[in-house]
PDB file of N, CA and C in Angstrom:
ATOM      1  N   UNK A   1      53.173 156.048 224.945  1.00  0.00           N
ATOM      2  CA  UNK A   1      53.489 156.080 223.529  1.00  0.00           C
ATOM      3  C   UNK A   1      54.052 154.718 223.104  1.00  0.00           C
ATOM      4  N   UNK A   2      53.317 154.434 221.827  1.00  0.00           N
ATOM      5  CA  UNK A   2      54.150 153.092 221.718  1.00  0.00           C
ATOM      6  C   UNK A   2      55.328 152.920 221.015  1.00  0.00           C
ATOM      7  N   UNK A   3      56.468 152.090 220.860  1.00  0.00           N
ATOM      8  CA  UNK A   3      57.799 152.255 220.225  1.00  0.00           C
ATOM      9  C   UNK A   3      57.769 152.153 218.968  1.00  0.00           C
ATOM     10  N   UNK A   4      56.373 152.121 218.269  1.00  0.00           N
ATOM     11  CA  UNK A   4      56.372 152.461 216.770  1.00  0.00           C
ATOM     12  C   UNK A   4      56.768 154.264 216.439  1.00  0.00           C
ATOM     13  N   UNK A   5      55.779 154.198 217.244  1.00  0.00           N
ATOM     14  CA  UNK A   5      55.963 155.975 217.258  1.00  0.00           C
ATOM     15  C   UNK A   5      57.084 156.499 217.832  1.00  0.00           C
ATOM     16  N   UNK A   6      57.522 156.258 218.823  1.00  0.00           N
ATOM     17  CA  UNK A   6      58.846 156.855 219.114  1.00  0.00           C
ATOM     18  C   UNK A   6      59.822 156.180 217.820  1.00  0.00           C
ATOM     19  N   UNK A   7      59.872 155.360 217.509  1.00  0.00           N
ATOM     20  CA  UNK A   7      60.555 154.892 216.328  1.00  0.00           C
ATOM     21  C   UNK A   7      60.830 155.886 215.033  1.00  0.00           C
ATOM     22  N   UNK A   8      59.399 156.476 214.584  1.00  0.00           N
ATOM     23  CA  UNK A   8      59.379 157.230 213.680  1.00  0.00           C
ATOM     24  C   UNK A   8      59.484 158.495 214.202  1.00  0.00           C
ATOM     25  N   UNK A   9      59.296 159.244 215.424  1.00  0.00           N
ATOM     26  CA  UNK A   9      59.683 160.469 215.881  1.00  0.00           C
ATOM     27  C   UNK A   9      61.534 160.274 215.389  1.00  0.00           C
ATOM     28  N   UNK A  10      62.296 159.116 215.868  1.00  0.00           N
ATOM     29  CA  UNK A  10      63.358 159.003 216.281  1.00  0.00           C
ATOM     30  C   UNK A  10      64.033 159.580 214.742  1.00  0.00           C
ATOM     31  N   UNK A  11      63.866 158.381 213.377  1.00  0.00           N
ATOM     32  CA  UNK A  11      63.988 158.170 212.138  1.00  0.00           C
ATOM     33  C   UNK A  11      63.514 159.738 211.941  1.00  0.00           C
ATOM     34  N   UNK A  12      63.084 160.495 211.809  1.00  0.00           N
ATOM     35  CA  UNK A  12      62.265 162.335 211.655  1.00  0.00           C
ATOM     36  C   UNK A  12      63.844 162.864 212.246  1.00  0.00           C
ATOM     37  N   UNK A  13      64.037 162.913 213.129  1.00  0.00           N
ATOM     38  CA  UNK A  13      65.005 163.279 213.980  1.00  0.00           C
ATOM     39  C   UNK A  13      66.605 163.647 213.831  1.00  0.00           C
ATOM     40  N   UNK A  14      67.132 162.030 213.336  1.00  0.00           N
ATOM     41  CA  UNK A  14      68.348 161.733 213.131  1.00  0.00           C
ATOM     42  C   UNK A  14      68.208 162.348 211.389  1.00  0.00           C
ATOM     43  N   UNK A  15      67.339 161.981 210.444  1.00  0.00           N
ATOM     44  CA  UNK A  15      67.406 161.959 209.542  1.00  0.00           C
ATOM     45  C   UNK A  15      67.639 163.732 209.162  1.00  0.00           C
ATOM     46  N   UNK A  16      66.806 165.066 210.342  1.00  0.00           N
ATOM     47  CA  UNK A  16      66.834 165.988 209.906  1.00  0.00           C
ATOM     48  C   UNK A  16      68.414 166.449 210.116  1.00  0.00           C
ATOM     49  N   UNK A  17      68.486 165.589 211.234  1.00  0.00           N
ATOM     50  CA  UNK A  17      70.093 165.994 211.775  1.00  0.00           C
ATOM     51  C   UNK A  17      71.554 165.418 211.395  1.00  0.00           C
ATOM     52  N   UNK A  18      72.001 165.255 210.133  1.00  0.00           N
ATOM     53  CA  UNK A  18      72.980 164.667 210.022  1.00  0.00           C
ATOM     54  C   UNK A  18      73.495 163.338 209.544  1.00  0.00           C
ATOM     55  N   UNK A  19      72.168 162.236 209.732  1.00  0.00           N
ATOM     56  CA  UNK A  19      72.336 161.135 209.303  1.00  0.00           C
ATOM     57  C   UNK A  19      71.580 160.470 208.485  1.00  0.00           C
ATOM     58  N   UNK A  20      71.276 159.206 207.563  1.00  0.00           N
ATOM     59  CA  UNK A  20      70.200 159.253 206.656  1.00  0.00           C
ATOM     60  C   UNK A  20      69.796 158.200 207.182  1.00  0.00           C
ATOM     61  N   UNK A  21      68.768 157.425 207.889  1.00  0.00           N
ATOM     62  CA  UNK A  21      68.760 156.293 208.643  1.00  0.00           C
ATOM     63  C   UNK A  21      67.561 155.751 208.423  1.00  0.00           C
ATOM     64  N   UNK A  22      66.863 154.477 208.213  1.00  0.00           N
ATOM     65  CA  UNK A  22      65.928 153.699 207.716  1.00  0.00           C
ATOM     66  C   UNK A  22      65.577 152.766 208.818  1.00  0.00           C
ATOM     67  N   UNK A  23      64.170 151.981 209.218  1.00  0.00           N
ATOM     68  CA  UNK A  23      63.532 151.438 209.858  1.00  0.00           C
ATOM     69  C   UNK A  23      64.346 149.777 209.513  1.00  0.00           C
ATOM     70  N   UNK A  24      64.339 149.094 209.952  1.00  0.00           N
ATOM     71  CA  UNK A  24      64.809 147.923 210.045  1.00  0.00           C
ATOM     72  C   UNK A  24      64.132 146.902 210.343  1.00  0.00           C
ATOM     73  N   UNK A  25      63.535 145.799 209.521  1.00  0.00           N
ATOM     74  CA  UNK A  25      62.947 144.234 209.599  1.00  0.00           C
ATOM     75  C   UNK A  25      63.556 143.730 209.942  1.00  0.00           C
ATOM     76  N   UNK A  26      63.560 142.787 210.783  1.00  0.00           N
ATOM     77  CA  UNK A  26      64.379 141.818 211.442  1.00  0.00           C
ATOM     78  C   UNK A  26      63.088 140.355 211.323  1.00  0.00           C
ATOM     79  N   UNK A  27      63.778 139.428 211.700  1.00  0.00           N
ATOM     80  CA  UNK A  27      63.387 138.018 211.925  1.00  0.00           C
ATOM     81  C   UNK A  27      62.705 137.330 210.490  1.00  0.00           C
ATOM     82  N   UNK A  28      61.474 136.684 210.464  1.00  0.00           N
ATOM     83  CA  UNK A  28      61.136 136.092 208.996  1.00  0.00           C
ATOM     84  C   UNK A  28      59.240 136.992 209.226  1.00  0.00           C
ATOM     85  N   UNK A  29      59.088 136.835 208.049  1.00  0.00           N
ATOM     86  CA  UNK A  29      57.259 137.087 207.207  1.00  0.00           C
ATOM     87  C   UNK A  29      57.124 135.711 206.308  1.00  0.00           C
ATOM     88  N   UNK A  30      55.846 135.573 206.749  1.00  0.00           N
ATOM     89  CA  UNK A  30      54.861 134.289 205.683  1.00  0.00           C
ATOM     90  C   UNK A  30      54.141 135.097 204.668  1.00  0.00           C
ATOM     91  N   UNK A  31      54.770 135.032 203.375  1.00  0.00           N
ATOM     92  CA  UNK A  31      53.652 135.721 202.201  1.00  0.00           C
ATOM     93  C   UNK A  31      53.428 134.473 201.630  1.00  0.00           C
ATOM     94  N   UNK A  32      52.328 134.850 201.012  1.00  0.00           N
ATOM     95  CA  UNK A  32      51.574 133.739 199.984  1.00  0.00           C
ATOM     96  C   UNK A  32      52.240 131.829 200.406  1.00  0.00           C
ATOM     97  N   UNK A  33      52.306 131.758 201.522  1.00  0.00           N
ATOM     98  CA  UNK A  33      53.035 130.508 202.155  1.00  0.00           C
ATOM     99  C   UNK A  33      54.395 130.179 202.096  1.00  0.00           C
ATOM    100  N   UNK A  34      54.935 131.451 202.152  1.00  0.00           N
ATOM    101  CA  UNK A  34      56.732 131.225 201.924  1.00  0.00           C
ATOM    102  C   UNK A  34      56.672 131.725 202.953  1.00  0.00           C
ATOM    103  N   UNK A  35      58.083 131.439 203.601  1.00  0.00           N
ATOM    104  CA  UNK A  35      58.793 131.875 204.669  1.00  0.00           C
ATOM    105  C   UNK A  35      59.985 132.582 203.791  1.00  0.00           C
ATOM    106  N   UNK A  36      60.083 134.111 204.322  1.00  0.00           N
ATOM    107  CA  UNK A  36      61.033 135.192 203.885  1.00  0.00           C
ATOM    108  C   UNK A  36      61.747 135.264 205.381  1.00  0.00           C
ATOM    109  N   UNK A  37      63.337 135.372 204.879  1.00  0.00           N
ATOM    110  CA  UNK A  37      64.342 135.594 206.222  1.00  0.00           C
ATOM    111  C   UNK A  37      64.059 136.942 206.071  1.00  0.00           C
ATOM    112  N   UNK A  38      64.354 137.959 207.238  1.00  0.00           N
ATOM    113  CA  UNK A  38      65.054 139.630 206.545  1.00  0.00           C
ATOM    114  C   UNK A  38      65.980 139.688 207.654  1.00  0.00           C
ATOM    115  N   UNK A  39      66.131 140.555 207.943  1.00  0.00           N
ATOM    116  CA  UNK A  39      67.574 140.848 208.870  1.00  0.00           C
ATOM    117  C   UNK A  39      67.403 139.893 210.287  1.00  0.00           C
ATOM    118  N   UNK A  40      68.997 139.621 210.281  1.00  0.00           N
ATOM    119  CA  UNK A  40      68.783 138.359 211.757  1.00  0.00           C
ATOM    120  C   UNK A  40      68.156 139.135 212.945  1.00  0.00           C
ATOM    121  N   UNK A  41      67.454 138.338 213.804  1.00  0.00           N
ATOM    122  CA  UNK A  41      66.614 138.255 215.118  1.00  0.00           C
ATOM    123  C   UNK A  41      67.797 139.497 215.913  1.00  0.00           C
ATOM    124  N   UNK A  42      67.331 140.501 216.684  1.00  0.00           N
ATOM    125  CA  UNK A  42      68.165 141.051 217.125  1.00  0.00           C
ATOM    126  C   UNK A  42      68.541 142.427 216.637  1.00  0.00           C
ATOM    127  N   UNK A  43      68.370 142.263 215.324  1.00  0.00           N
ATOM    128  CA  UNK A  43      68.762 143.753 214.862  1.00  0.00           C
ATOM    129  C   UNK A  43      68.826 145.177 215.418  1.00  0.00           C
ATOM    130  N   UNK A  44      69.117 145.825 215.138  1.00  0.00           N
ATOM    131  CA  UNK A  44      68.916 147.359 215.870  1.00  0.00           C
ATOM    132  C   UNK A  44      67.664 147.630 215.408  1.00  0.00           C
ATOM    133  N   UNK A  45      66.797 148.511 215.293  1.00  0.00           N
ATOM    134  CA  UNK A  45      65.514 148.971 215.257  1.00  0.00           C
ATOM    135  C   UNK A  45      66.042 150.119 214.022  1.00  0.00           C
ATOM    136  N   UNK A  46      66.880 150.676 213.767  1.00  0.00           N
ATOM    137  CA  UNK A  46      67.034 152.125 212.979  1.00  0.00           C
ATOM    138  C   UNK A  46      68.705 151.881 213.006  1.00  0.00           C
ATOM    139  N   UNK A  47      69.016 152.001 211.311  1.00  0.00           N
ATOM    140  CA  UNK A  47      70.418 152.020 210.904  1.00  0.00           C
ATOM    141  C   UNK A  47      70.245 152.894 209.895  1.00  0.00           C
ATOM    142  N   UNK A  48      71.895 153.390 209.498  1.00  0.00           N
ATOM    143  CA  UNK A  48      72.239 153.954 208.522  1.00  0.00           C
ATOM    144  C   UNK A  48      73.285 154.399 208.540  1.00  0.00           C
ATOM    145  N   UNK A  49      73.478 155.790 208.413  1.00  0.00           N
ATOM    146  CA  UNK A  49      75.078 156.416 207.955  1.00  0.00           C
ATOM    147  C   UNK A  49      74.975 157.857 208.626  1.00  0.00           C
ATOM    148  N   UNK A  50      76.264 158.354 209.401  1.00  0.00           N
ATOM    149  CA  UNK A  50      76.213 159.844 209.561  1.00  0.00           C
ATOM    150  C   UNK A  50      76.584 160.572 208.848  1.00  0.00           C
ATOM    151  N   UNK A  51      76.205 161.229 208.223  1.00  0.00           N
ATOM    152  CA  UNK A  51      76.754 161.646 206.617  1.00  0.00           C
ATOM    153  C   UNK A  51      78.175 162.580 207.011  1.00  0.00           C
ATOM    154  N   UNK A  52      78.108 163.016 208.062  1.00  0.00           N
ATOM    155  CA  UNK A  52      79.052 163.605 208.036  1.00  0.00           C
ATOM    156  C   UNK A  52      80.609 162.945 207.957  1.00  0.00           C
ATOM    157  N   UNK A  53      80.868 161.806 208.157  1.00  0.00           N
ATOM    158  CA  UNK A  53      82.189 160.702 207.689  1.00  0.00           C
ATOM    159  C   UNK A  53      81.645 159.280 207.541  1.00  0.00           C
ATOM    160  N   UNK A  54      80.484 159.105 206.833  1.00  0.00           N
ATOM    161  CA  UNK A  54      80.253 158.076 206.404  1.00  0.00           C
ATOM    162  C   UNK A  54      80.288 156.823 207.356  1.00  0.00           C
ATOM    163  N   UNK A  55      80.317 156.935 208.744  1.00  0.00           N
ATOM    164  CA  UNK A  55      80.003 155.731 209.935  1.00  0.00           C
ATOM    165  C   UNK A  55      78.604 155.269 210.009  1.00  0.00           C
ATOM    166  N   UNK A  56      78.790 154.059 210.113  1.00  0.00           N
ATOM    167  CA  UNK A  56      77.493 153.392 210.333  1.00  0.00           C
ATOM    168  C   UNK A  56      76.685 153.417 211.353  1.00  0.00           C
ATOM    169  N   UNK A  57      75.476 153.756 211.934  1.00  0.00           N
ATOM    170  CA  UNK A  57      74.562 153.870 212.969  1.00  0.00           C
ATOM    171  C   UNK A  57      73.582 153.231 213.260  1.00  0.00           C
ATOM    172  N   UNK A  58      73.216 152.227 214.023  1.00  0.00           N
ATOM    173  CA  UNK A  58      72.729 151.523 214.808  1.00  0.00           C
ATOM    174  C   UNK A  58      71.659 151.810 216.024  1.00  0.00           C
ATOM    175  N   UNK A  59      70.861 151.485 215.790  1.00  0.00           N
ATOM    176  CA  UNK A  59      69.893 153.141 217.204  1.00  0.00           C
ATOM    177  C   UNK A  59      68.757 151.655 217.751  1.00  0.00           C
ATOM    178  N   UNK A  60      68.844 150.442 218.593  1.00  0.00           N
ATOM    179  CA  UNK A  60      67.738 150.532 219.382  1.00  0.00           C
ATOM    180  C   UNK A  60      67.260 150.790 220.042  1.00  0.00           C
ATOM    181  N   UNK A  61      65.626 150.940 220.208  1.00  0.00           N
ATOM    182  CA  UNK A  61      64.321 151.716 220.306  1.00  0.00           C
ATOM    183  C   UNK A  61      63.709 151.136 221.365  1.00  0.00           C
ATOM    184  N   UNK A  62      63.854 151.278 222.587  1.00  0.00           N
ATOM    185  CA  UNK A  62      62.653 150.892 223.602  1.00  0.00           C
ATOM    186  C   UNK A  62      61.951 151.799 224.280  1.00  0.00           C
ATOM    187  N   UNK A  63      60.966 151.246 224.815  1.00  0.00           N
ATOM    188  CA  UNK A  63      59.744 151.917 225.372  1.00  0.00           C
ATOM    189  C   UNK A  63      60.470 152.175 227.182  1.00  0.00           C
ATOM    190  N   UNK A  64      60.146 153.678 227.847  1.00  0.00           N
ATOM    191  CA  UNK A  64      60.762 153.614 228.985  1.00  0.00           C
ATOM    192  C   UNK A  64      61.466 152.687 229.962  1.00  0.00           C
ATOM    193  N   UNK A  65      60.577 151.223 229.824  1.00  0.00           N
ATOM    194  CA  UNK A  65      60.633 150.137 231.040  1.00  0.00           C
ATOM    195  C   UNK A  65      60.881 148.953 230.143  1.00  0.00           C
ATOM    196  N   UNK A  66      61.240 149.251 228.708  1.00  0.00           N
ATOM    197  CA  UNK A  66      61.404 148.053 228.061  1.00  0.00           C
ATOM    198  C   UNK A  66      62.948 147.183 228.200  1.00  0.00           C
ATOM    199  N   UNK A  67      62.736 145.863 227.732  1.00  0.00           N
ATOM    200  CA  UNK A  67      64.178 145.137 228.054  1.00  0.00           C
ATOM    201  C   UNK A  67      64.858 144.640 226.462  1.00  0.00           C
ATOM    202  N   UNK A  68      66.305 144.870 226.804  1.00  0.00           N
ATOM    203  CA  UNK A  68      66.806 144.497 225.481  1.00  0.00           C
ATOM    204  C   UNK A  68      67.214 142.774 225.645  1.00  0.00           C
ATOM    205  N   UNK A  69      66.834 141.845 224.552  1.00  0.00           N
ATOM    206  CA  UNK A  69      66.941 140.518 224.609  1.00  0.00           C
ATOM    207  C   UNK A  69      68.102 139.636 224.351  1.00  0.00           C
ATOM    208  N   UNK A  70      68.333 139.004 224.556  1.00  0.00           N
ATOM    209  CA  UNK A  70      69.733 138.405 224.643  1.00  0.00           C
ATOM    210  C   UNK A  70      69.956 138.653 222.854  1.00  0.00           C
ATOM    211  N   UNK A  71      69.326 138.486 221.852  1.00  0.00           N
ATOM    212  CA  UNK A  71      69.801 138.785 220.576  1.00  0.00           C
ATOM    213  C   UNK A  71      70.224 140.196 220.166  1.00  0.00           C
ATOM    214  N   UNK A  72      69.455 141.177 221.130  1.00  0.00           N
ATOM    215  CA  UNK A  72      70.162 142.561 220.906  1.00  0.00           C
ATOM    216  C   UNK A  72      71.484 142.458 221.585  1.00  0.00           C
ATOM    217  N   UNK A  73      71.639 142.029 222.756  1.00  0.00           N
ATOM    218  CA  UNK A  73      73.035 142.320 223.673  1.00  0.00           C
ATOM    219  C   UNK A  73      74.046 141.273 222.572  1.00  0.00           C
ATOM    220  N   UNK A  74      73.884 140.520 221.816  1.00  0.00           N
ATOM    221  CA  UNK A  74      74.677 139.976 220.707  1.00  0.00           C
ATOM    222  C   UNK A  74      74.946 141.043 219.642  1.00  0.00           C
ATOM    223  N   UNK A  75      74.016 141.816 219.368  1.00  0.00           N
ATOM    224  CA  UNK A  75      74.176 143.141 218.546  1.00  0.00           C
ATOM    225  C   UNK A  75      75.369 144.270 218.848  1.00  0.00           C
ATOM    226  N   UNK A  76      74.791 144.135 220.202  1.00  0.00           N
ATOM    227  CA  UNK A  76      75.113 145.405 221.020  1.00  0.00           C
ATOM    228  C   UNK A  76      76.503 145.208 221.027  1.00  0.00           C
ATOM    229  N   UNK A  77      77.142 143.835 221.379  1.00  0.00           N
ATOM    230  CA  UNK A  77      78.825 143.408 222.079  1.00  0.00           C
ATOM    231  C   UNK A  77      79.376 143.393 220.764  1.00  0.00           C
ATOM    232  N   UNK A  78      79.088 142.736 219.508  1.00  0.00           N
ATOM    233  CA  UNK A  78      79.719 143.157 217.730  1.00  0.00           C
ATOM    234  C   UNK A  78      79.856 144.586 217.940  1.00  0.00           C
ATOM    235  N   UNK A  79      78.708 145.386 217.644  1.00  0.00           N
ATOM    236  CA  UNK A  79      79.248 146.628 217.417  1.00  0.00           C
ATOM    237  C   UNK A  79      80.335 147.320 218.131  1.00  0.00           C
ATOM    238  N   UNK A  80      80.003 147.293 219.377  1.00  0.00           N
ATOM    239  CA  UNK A  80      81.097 147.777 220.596  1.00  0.00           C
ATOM    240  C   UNK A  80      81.991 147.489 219.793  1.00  0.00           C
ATOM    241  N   UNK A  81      82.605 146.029 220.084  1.00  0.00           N
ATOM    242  CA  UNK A  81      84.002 145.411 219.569  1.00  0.00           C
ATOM    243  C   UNK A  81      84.253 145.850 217.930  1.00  0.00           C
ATOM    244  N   UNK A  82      83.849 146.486 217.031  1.00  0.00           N
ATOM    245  CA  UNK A  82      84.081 146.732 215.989  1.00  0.00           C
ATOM    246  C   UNK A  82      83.619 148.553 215.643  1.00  0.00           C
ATOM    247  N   UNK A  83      84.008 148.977 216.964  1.00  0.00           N
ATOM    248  CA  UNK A  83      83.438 150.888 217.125  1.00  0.00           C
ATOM    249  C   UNK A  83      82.270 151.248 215.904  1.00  0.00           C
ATOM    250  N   UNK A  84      81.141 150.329 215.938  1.00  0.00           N
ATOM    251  CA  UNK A  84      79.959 151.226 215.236  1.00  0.00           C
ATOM    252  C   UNK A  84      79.747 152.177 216.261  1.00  0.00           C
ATOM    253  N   UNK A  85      78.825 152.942 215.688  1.00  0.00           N
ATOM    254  CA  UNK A  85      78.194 154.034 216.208  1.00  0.00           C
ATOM    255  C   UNK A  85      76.653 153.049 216.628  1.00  0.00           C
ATOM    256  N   UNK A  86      76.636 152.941 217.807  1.00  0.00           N
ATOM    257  CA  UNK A  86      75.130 152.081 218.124  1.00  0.00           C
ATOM    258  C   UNK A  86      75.117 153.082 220.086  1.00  0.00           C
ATOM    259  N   UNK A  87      73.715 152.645 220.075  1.00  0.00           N
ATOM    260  CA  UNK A  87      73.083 152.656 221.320  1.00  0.00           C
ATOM    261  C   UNK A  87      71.631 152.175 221.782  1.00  0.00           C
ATOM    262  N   UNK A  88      71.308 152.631 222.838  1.00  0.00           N
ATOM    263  CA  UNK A  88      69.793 152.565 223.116  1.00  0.00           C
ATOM    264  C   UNK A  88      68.961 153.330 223.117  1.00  0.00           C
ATOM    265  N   UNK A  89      68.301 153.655 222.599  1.00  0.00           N
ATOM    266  CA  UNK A  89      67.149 155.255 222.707  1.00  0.00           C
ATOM    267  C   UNK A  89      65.539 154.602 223.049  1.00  0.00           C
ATOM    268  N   UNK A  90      65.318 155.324 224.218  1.00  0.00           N
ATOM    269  CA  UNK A  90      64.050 155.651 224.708  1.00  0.00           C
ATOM    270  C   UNK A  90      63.461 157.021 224.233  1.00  0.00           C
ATOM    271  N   UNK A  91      64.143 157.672 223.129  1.00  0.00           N
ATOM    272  CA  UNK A  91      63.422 158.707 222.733  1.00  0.00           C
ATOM    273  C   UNK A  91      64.293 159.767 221.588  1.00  0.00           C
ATOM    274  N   UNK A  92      63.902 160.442 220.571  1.00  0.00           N
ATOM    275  CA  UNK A  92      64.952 161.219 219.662  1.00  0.00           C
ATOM    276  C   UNK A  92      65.346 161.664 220.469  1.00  0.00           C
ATOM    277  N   UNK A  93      66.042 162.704 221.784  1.00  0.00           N
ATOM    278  CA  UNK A  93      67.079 163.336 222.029  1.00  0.00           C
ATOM    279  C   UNK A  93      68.322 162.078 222.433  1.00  0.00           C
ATOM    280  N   UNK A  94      67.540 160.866 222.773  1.00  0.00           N
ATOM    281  CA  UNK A  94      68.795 160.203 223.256  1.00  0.00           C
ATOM    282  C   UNK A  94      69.211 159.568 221.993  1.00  0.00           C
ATOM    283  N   UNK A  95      68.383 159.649 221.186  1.00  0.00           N
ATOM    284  CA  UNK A  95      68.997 158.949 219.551  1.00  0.00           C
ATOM    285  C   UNK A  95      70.218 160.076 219.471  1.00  0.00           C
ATOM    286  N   UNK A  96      69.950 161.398 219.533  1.00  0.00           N
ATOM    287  CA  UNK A  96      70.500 162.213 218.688  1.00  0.00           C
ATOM    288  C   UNK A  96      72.110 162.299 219.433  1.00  0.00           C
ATOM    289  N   UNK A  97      71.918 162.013 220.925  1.00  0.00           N
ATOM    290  CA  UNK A  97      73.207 161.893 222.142  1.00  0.00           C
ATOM    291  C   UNK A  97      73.966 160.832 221.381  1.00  0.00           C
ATOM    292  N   UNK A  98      73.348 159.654 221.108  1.00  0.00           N
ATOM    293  CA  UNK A  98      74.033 158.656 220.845  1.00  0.00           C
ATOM    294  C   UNK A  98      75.186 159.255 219.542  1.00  0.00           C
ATOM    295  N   UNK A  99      74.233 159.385 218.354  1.00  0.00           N
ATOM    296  CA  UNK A  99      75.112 159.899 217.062  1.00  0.00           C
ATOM    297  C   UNK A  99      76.230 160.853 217.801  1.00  0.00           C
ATOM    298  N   UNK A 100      75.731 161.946 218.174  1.00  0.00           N
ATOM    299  CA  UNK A 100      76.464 163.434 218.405  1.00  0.00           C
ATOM    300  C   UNK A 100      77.654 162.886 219.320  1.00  0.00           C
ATOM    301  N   UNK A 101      77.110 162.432 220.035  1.00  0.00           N
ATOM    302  CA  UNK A 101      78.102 162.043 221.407  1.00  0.00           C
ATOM    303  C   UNK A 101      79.350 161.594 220.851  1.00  0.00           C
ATOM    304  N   UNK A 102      79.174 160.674 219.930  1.00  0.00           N
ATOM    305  CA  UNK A 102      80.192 159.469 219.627  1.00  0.00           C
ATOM    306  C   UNK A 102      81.135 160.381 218.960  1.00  0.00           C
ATOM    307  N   UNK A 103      80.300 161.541 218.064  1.00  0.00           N
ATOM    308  CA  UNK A 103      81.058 162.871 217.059  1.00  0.00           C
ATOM    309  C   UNK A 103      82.063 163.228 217.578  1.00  0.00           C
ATOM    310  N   UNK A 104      81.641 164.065 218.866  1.00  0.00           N
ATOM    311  CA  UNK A 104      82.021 165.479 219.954  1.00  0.00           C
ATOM    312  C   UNK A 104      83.179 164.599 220.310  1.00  0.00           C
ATOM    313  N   UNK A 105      83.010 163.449 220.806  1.00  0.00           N
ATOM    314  CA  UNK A 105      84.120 162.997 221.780  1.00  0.00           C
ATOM    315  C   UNK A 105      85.194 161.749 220.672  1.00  0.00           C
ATOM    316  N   UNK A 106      84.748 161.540 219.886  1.00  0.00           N
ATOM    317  CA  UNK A 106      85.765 160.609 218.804  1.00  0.00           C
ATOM    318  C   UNK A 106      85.599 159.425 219.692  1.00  0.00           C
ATOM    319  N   UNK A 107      84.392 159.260 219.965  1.00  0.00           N
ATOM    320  CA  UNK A 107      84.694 157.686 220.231  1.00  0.00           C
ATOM    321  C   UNK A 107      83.848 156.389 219.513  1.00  0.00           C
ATOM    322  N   UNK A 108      84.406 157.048 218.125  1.00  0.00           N
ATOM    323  CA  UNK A 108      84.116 156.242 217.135  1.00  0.00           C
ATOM    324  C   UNK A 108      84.899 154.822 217.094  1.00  0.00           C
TER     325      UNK A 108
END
């Protein structure tokens, strides 16, 4: 399966369960010969909010054997140090661990 699709299984998922969460552009696009920035290199793959106290969520998306790049582990060490709600998901149940988990146990 490729991580588009687990992407949008994931976004189906979180969104039925609790949180309202949107796909995420990262790096630059060439339209009509412009260079457009959108979100810095690195981004999480899927952000948003858990509606249930308004925390922010962070969800990147890899494929079983995939590697996260030194611009995600820059992602990854901000959020830590500032308690977002972030993780890694290879698939919606581990999206949904990530959100829930952080809930159940307050380690927001």
């Amino acid at each position: 399966m490729r991580e588009s699709e687990i992407q949008k299984q994931i976004i189906e998922t979180l969104n039925a369960n609790g949180c309202k969460v949107w796909r995420a552009n990262a790096g630059t696009v060439r339209v009509g010969g412009r260079t457009i920035k959108l979100l810095p290199k690195g981004f999480p793959d899927v952000f948003g909010v858990r509606l249930t106290d308004g925390k922010f969520v962070a969800v990147e998306i890899k494929k079983p054997k995939g590697r996260v790049s030194d611009e995600q582990v820059k992602f990854r060490d901000f959020f830590k140090k500032h308690n977002v709600i972030h993780g890694i998901a290879h698939s919606p149940e581990e999206a949904l661990e990530i959100v829930k988990e952080k809930m159940k146990n307050g380690k927001d």
